[in-house]
PDB file of N, CA and C in Angstrom:
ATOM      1  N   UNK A   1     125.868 -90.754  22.585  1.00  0.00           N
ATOM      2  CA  UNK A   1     125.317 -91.347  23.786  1.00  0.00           C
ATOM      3  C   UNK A   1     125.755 -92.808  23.925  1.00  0.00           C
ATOM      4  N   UNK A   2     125.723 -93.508  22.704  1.00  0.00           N
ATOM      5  CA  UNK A   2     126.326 -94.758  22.885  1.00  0.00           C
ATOM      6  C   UNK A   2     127.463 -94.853  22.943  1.00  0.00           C
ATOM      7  N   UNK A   3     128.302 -94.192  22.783  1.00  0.00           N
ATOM      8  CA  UNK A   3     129.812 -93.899  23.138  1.00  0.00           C
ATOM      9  C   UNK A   3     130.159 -94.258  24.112  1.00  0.00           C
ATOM     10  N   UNK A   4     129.282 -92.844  25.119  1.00  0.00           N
ATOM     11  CA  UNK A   4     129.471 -92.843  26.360  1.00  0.00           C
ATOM     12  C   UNK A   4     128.997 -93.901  27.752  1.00  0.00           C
ATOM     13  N   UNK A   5     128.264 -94.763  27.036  1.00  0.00           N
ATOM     14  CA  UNK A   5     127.409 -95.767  28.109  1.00  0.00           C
ATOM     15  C   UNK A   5     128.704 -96.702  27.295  1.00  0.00           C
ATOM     16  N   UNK A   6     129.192 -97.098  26.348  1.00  0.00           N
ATOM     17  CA  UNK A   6     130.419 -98.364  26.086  1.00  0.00           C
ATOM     18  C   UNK A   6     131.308 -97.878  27.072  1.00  0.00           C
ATOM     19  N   UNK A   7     131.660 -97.002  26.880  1.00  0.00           N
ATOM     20  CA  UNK A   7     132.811 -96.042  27.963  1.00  0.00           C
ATOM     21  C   UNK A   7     132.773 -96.657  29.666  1.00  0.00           C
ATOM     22  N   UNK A   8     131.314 -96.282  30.076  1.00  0.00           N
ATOM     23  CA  UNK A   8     131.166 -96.678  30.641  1.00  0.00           C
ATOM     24  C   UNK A   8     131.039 -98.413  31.524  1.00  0.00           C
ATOM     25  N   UNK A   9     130.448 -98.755  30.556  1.00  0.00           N
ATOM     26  CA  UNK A   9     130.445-100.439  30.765  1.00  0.00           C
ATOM     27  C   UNK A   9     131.832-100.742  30.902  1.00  0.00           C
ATOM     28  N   UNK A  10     132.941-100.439  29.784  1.00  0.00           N
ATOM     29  CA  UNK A  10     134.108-100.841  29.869  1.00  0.00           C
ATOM     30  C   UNK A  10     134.819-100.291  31.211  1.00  0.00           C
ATOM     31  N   UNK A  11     135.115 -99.666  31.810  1.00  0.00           N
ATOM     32  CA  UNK A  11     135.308 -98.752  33.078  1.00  0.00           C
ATOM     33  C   UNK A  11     134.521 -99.982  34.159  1.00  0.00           C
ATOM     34  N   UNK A  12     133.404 -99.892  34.430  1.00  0.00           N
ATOM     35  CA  UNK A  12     133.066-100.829  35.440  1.00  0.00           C
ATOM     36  C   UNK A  12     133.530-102.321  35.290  1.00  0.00           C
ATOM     37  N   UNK A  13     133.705-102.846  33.747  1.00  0.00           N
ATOM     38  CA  UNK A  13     134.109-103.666  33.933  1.00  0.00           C
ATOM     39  C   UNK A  13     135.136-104.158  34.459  1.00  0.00           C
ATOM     40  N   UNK A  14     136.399-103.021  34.241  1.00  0.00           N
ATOM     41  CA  UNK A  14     137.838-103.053  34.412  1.00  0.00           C
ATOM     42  C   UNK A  14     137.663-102.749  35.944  1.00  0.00           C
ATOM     43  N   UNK A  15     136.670-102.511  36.689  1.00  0.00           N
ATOM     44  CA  UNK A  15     137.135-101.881  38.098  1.00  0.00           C
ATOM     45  C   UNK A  15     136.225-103.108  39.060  1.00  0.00           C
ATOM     46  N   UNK A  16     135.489-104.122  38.104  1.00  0.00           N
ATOM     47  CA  UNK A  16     134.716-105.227  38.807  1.00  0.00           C
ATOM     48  C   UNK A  16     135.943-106.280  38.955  1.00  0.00           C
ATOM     49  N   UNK A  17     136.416-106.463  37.515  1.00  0.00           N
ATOM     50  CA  UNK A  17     137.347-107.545  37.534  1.00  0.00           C
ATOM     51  C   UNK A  17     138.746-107.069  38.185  1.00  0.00           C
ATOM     52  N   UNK A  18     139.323-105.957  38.531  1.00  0.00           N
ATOM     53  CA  UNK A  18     140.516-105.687  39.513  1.00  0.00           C
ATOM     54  C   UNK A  18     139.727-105.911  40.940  1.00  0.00           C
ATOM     55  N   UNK A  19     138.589-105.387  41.138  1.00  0.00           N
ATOM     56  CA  UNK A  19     138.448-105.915  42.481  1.00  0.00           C
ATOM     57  C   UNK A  19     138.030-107.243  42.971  1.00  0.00           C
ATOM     58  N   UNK A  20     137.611-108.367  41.964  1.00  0.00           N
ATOM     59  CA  UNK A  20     137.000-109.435  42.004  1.00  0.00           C
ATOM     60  C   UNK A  20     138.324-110.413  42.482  1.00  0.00           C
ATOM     61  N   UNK A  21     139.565-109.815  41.573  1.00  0.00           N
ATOM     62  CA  UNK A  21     140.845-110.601  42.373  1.00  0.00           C
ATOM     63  C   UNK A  21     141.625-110.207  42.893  1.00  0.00           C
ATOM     64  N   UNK A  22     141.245-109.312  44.019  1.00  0.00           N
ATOM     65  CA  UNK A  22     141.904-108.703  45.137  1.00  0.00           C
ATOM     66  C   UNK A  22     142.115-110.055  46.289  1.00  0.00           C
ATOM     67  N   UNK A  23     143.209-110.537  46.247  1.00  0.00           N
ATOM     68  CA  UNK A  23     143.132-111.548  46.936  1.00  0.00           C
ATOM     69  C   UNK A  23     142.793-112.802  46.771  1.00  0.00           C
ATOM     70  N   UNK A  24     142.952-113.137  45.601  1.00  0.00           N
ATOM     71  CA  UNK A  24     142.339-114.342  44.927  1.00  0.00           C
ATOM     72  C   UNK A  24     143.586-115.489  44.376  1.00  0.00           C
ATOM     73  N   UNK A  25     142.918-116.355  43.891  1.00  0.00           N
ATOM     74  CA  UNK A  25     143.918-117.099  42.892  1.00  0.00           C
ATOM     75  C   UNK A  25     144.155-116.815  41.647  1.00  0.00           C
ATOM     76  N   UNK A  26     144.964-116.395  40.914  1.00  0.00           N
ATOM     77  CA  UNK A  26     144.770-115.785  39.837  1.00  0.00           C
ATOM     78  C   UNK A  26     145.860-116.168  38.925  1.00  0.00           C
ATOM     79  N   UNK A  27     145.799-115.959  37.825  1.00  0.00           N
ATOM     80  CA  UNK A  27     146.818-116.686  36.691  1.00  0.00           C
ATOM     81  C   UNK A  27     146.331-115.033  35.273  1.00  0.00           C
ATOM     82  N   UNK A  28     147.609-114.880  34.840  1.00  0.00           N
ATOM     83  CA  UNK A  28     147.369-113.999  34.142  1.00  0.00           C
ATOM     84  C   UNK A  28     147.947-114.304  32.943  1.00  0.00           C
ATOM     85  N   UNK A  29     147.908-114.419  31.847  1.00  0.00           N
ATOM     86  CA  UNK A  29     148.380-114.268  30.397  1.00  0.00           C
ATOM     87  C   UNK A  29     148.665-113.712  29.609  1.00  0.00           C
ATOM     88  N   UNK A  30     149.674-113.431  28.694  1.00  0.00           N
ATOM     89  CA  UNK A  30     149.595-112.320  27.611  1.00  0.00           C
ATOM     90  C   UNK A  30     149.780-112.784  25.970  1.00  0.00           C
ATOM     91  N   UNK A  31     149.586-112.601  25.475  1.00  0.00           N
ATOM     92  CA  UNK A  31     149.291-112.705  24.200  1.00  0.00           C
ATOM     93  C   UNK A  31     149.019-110.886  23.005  1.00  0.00           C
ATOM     94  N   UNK A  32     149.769-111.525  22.754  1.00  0.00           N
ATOM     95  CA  UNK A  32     149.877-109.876  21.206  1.00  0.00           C
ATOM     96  C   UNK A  32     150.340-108.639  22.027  1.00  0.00           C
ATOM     97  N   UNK A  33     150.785-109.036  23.464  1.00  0.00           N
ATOM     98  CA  UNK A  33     150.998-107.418  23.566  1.00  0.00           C
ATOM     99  C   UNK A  33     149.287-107.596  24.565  1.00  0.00           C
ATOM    100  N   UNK A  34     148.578-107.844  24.921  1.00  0.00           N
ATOM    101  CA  UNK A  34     147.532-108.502  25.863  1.00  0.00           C
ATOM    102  C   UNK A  34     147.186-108.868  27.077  1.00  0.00           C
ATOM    103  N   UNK A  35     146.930-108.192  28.151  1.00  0.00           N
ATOM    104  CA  UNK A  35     147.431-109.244  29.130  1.00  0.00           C
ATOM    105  C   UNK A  35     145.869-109.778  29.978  1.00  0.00           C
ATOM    106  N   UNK A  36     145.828-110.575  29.966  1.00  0.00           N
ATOM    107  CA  UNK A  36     144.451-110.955  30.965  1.00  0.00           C
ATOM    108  C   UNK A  36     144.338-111.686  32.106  1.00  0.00           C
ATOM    109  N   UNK A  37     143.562-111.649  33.069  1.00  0.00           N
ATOM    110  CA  UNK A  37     143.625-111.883  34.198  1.00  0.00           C
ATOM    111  C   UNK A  37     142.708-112.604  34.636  1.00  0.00           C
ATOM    112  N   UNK A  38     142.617-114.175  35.201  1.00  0.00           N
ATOM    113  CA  UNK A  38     141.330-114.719  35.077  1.00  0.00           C
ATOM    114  C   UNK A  38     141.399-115.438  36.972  1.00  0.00           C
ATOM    115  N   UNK A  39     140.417-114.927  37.838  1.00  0.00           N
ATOM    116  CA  UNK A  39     140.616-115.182  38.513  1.00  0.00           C
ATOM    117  C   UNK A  39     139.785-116.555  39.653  1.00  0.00           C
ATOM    118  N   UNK A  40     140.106-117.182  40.392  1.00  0.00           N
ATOM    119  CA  UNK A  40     139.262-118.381  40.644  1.00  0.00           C
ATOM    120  C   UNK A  40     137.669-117.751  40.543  1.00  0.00           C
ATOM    121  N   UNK A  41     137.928-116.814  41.456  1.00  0.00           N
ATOM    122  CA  UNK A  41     136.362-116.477  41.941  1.00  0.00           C
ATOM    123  C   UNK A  41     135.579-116.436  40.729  1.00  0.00           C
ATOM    124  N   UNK A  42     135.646-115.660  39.843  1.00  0.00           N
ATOM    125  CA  UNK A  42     135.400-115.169  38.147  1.00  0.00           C
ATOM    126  C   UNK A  42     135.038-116.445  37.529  1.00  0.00           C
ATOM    127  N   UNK A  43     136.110-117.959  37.807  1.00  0.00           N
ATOM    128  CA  UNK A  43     136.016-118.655  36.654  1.00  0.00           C
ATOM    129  C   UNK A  43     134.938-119.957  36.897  1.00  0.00           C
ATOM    130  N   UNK A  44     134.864-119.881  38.244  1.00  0.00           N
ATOM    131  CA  UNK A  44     134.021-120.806  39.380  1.00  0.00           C
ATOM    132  C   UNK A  44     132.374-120.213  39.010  1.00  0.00           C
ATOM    133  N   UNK A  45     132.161-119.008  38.822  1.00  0.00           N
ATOM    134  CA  UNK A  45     130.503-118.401  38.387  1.00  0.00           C
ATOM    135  C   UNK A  45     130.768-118.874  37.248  1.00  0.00           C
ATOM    136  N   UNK A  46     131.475-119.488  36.458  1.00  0.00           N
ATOM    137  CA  UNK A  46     130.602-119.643  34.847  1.00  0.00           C
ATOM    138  C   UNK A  46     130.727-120.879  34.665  1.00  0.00           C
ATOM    139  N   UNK A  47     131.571-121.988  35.830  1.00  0.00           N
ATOM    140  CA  UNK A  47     132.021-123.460  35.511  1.00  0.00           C
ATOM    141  C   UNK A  47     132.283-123.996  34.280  1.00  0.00           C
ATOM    142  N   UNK A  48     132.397-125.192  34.662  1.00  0.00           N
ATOM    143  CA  UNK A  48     133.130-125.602  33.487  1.00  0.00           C
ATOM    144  C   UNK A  48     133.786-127.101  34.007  1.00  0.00           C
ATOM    145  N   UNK A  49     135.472-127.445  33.819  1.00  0.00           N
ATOM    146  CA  UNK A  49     136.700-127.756  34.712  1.00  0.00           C
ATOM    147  C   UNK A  49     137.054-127.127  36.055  1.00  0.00           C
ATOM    148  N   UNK A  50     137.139-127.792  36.833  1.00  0.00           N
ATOM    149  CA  UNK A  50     137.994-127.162  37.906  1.00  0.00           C
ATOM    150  C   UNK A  50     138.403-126.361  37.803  1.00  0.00           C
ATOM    151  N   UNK A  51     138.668-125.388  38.800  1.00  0.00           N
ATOM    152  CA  UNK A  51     139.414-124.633  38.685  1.00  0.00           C
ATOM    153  C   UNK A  51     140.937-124.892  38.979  1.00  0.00           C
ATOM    154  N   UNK A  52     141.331-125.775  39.157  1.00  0.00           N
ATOM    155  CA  UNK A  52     142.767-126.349  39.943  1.00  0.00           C
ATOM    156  C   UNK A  52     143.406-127.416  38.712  1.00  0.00           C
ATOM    157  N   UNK A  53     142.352-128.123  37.246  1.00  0.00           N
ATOM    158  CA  UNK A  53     142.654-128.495  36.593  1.00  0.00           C
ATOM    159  C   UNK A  53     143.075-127.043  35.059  1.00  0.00           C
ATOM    160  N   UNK A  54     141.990-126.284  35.222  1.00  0.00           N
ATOM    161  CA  UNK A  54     142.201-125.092  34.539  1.00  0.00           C
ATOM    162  C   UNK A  54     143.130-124.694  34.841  1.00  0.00           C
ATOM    163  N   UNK A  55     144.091-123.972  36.028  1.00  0.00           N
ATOM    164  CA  UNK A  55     144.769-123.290  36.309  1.00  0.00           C
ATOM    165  C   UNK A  55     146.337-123.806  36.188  1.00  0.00           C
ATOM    166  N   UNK A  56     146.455-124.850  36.109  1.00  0.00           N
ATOM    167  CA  UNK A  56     147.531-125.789  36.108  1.00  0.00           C
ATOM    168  C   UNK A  56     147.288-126.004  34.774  1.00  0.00           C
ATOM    169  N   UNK A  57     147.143-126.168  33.144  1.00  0.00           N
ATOM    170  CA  UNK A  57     146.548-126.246  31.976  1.00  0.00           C
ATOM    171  C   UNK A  57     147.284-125.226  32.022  1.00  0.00           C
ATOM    172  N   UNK A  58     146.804-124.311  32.049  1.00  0.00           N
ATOM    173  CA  UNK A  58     146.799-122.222  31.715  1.00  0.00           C
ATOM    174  C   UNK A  58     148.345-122.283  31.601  1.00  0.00           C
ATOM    175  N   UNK A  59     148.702-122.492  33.472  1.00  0.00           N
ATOM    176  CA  UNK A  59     150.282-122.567  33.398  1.00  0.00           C
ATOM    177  C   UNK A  59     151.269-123.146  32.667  1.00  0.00           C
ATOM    178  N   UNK A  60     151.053-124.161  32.075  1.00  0.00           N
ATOM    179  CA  UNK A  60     151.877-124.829  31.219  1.00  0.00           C
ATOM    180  C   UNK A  60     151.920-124.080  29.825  1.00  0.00           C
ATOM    181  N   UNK A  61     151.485-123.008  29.356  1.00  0.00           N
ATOM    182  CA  UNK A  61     151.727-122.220  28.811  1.00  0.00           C
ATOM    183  C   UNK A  61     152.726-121.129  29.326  1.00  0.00           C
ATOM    184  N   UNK A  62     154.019-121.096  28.389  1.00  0.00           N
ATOM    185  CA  UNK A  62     154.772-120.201  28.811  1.00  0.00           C
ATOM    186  C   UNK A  62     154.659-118.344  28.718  1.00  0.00           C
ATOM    187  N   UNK A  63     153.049-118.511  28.277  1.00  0.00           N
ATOM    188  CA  UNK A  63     152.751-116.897  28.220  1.00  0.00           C
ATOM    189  C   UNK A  63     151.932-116.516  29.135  1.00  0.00           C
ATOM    190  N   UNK A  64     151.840-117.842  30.438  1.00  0.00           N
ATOM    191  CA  UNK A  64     150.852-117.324  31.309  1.00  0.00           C
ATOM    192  C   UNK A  64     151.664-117.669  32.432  1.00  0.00           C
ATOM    193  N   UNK A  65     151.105-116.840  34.128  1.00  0.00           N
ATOM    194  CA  UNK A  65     151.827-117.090  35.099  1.00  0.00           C
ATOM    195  C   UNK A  65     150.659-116.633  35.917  1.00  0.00           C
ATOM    196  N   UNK A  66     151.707-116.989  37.508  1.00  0.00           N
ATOM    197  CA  UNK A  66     150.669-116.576  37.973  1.00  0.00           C
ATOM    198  C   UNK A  66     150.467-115.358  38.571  1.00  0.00           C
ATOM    199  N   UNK A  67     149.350-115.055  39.666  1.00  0.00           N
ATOM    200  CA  UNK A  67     149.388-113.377  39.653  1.00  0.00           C
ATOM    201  C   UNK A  67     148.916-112.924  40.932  1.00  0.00           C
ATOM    202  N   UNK A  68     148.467-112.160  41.700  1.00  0.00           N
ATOM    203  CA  UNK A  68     148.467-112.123  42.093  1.00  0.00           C
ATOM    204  C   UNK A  68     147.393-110.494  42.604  1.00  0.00           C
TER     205      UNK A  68
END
């Protein structure tokens, strides 16, 4: 049963965060074979830095770009 509710959580998560940057600003990264996707809308609910100082940071890493 707990299997199936992780299963689950993971599934909504993956289908919150593809639709959260449908149209967004977005910068994606990869690492190990990894790839992640962090998008304004997403990074603006948990604050922090800017998002325009974050995103420009991110980029100057040559394992991240941007996305779309």
């Amino acid at each position: 049963m707990k299997k199936n509710l992780f299963i689950l959580a993971a599934a909504a998560t993956i289908v919150f965060g593809m639709s959260s940057c449908a149209g967004a600003d977005c910068i994606e990264c990869t690492s190990s074979g990894q790839t992640t996707k962090i998008c304004e809308d997403d990074y603006t609910e948990v604050g922090g830095i800017s998002w325009d100082t974050y995103r420009n940071n991110m980029l100057l890493n040559p394992a991240c770009k941007k996305a779309k």
